[in-house]
C-alpha atoms as a PDB file:
ATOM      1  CA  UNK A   1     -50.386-179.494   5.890  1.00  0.00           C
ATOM      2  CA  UNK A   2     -54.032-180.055   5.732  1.00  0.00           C
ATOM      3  CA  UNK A   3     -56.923-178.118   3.913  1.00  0.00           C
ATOM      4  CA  UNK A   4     -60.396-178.678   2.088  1.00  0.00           C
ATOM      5  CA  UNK A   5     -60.578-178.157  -1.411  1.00  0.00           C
ATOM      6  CA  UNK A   6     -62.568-174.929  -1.267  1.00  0.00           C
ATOM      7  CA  UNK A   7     -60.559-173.537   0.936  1.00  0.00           C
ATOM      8  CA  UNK A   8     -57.576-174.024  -1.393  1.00  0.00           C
ATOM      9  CA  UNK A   9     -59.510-172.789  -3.994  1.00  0.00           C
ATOM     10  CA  UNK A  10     -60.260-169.527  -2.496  1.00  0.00           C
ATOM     11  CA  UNK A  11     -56.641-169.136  -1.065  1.00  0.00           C
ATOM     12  CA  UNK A  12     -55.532-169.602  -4.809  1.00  0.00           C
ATOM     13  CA  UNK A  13     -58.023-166.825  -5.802  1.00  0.00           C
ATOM     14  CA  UNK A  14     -56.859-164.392  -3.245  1.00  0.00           C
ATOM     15  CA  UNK A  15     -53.657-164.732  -4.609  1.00  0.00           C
ATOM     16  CA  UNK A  16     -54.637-163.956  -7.858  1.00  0.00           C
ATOM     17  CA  UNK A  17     -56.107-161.321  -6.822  1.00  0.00           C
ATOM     18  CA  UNK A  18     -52.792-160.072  -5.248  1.00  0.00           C
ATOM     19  CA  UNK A  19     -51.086-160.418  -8.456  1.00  0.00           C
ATOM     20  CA  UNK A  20     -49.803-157.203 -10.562  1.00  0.00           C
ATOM     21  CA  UNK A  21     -52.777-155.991 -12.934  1.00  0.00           C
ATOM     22  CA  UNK A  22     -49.797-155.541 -15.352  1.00  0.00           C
ATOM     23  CA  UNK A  23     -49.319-159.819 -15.011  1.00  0.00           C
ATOM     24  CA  UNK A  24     -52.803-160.436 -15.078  1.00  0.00           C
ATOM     25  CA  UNK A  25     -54.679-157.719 -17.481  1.00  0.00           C
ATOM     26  CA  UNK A  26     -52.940-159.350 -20.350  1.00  0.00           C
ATOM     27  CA  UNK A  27     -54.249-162.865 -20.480  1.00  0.00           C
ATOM     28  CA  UNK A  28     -56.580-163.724 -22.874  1.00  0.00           C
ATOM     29  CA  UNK A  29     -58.920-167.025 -23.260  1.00  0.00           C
ATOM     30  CA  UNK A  30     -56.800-168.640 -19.858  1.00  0.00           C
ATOM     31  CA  UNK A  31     -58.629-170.347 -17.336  1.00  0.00           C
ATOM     32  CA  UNK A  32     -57.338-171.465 -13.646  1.00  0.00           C
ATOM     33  CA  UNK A  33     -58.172-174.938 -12.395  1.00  0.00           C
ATOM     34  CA  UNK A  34     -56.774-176.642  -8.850  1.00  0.00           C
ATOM     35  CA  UNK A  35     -56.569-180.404  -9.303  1.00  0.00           C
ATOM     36  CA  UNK A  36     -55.701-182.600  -6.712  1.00  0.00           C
ATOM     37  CA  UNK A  37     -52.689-184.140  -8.234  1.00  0.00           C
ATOM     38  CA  UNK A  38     -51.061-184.373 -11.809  1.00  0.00           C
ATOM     39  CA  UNK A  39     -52.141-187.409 -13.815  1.00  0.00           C
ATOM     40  CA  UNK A  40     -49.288-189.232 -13.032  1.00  0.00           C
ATOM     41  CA  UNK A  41     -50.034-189.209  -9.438  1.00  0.00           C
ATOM     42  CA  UNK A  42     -46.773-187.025  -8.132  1.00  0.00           C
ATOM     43  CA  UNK A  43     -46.050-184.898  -6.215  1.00  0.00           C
ATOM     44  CA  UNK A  44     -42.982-183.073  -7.864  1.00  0.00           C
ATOM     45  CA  UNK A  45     -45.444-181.259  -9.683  1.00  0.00           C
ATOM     46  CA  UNK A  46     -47.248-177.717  -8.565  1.00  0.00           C
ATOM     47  CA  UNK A  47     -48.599-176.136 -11.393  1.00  0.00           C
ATOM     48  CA  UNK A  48     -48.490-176.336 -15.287  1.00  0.00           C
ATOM     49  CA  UNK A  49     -49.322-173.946 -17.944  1.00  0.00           C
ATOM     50  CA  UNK A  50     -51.681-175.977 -20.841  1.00  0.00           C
ATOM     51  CA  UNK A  51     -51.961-174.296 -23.987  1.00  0.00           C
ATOM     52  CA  UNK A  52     -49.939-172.267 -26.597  1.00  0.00           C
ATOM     53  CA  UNK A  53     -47.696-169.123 -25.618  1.00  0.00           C
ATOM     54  CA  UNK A  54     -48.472-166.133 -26.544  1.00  0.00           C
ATOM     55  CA  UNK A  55     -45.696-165.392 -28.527  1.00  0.00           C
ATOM     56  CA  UNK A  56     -46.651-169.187 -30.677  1.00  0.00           C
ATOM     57  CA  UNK A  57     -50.188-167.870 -30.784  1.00  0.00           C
ATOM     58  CA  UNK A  58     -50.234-167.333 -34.672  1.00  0.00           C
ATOM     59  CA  UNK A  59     -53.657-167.276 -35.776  1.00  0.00           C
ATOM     60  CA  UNK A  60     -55.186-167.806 -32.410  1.00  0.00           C
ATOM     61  CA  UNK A  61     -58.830-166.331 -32.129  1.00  0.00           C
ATOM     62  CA  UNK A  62     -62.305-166.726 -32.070  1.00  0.00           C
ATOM     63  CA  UNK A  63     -63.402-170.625 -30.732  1.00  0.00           C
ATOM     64  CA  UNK A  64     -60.271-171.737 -29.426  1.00  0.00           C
ATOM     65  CA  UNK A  65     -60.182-174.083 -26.302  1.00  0.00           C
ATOM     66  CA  UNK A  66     -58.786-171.794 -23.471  1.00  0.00           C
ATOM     67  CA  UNK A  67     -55.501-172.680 -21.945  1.00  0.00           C
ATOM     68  CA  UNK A  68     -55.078-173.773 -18.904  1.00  0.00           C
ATOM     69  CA  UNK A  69     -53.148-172.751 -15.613  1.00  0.00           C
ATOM     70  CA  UNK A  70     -53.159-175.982 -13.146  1.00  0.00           C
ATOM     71  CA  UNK A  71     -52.148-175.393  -9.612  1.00  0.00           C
ATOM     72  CA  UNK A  72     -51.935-179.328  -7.685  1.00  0.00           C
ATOM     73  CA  UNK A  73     -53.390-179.191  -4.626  1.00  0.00           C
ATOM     74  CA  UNK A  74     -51.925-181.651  -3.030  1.00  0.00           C
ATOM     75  CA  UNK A  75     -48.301-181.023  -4.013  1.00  0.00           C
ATOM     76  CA  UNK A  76     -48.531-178.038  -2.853  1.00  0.00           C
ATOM     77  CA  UNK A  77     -49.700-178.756   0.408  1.00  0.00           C
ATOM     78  CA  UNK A  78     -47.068-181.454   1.293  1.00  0.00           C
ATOM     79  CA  UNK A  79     -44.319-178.577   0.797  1.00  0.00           C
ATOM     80  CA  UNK A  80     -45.803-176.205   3.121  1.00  0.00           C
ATOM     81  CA  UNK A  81     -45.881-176.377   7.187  1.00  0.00           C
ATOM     82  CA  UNK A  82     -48.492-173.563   7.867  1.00  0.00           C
ATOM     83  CA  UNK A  83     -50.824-170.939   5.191  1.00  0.00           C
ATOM     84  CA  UNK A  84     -48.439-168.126   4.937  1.00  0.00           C
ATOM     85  CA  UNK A  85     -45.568-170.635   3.368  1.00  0.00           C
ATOM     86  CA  UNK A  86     -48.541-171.718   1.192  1.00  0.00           C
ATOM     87  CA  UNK A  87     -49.787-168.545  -0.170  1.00  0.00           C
ATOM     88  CA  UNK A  88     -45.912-167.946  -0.629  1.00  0.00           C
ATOM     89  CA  UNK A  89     -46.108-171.133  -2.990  1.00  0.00           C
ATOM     90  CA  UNK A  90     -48.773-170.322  -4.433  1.00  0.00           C
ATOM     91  CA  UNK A  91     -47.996-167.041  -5.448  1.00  0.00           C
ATOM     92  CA  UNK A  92     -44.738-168.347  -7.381  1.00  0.00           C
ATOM     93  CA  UNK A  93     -46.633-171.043  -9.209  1.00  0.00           C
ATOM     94  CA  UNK A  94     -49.126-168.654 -10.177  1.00  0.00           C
ATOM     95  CA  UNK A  95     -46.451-166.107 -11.571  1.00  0.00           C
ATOM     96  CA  UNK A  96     -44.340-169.221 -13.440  1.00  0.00           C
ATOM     97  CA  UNK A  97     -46.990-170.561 -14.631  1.00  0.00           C
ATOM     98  CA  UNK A  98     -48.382-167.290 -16.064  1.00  0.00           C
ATOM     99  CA  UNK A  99     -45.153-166.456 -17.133  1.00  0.00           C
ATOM    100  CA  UNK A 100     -45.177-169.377 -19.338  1.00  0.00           C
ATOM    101  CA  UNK A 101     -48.125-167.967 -21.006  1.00  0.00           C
ATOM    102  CA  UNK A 102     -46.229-164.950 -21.617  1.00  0.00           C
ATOM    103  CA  UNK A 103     -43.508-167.417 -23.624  1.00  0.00           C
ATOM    104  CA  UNK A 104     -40.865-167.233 -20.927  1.00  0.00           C
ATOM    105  CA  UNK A 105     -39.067-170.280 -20.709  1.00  0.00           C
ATOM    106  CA  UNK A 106     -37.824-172.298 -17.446  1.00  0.00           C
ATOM    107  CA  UNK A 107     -33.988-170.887 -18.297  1.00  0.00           C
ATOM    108  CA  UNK A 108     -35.428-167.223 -17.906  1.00  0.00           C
ATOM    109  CA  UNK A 109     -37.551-167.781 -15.102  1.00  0.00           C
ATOM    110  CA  UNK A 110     -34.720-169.038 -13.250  1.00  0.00           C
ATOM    111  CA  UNK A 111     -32.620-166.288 -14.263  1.00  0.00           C
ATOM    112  CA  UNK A 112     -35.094-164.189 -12.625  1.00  0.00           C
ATOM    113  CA  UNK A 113     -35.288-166.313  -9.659  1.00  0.00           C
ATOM    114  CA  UNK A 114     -38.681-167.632 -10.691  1.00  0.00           C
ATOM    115  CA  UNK A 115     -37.812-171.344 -11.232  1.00  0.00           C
END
């Protein structure tokens, strides 16, 4: 499957905006970037959380770097065959990779079918 950068982009923010407020009301200093593809140049890869979990947050405050939530473009896209298998794709990422955040591990996100 084919599409632009910005219209990835603004699929990606739709489906934020489709999340839970519950999921999404709680994160704090987190930013959402789409790259193309992870450093290494894979495409195993959709989405990684960068930062510290909540629950290893400590003494986390005031000037802090915000973490990051990476959704790869085109990983993604060579795993889906039309844009409703996408935004199905995307959606998961989004909620594992937010989940993370949250300090649930891979184990408990596949428990919960997640992973």
């Amino acid at each position: 499957m084919e599409m632009s950068r910005e219209d990835f982009e603004a699929l990606v923010v739709d489906e934020l905006d489709e999340l839970p407020d519950e999921m999404v009301d709680g994160l704090d200093n987190v930013i959402f970037v789409v790259e193309d593809r992870p450093e290494d140049g894979c495409l195993d890869l959709l989405g990684v959380y960068e930062g510290f979990a909540l629950t290893d947050r400590g003494q986390y405050g005031f000037g802090e770097l915000p973490d990051r939530i990476v959704l790869f473009r085109e990983p993604l896209l060579s795993i889906c065959d039309d844009e409703a298998t996408l935004r199905d794709e995307v959606h998961t990422t989004l909620v594992h990779e937010i989940a993370h955040f949250y300090g649930i591990d891979d184990a408990q996100l596949h428990e919960l079918g997640w992973a």
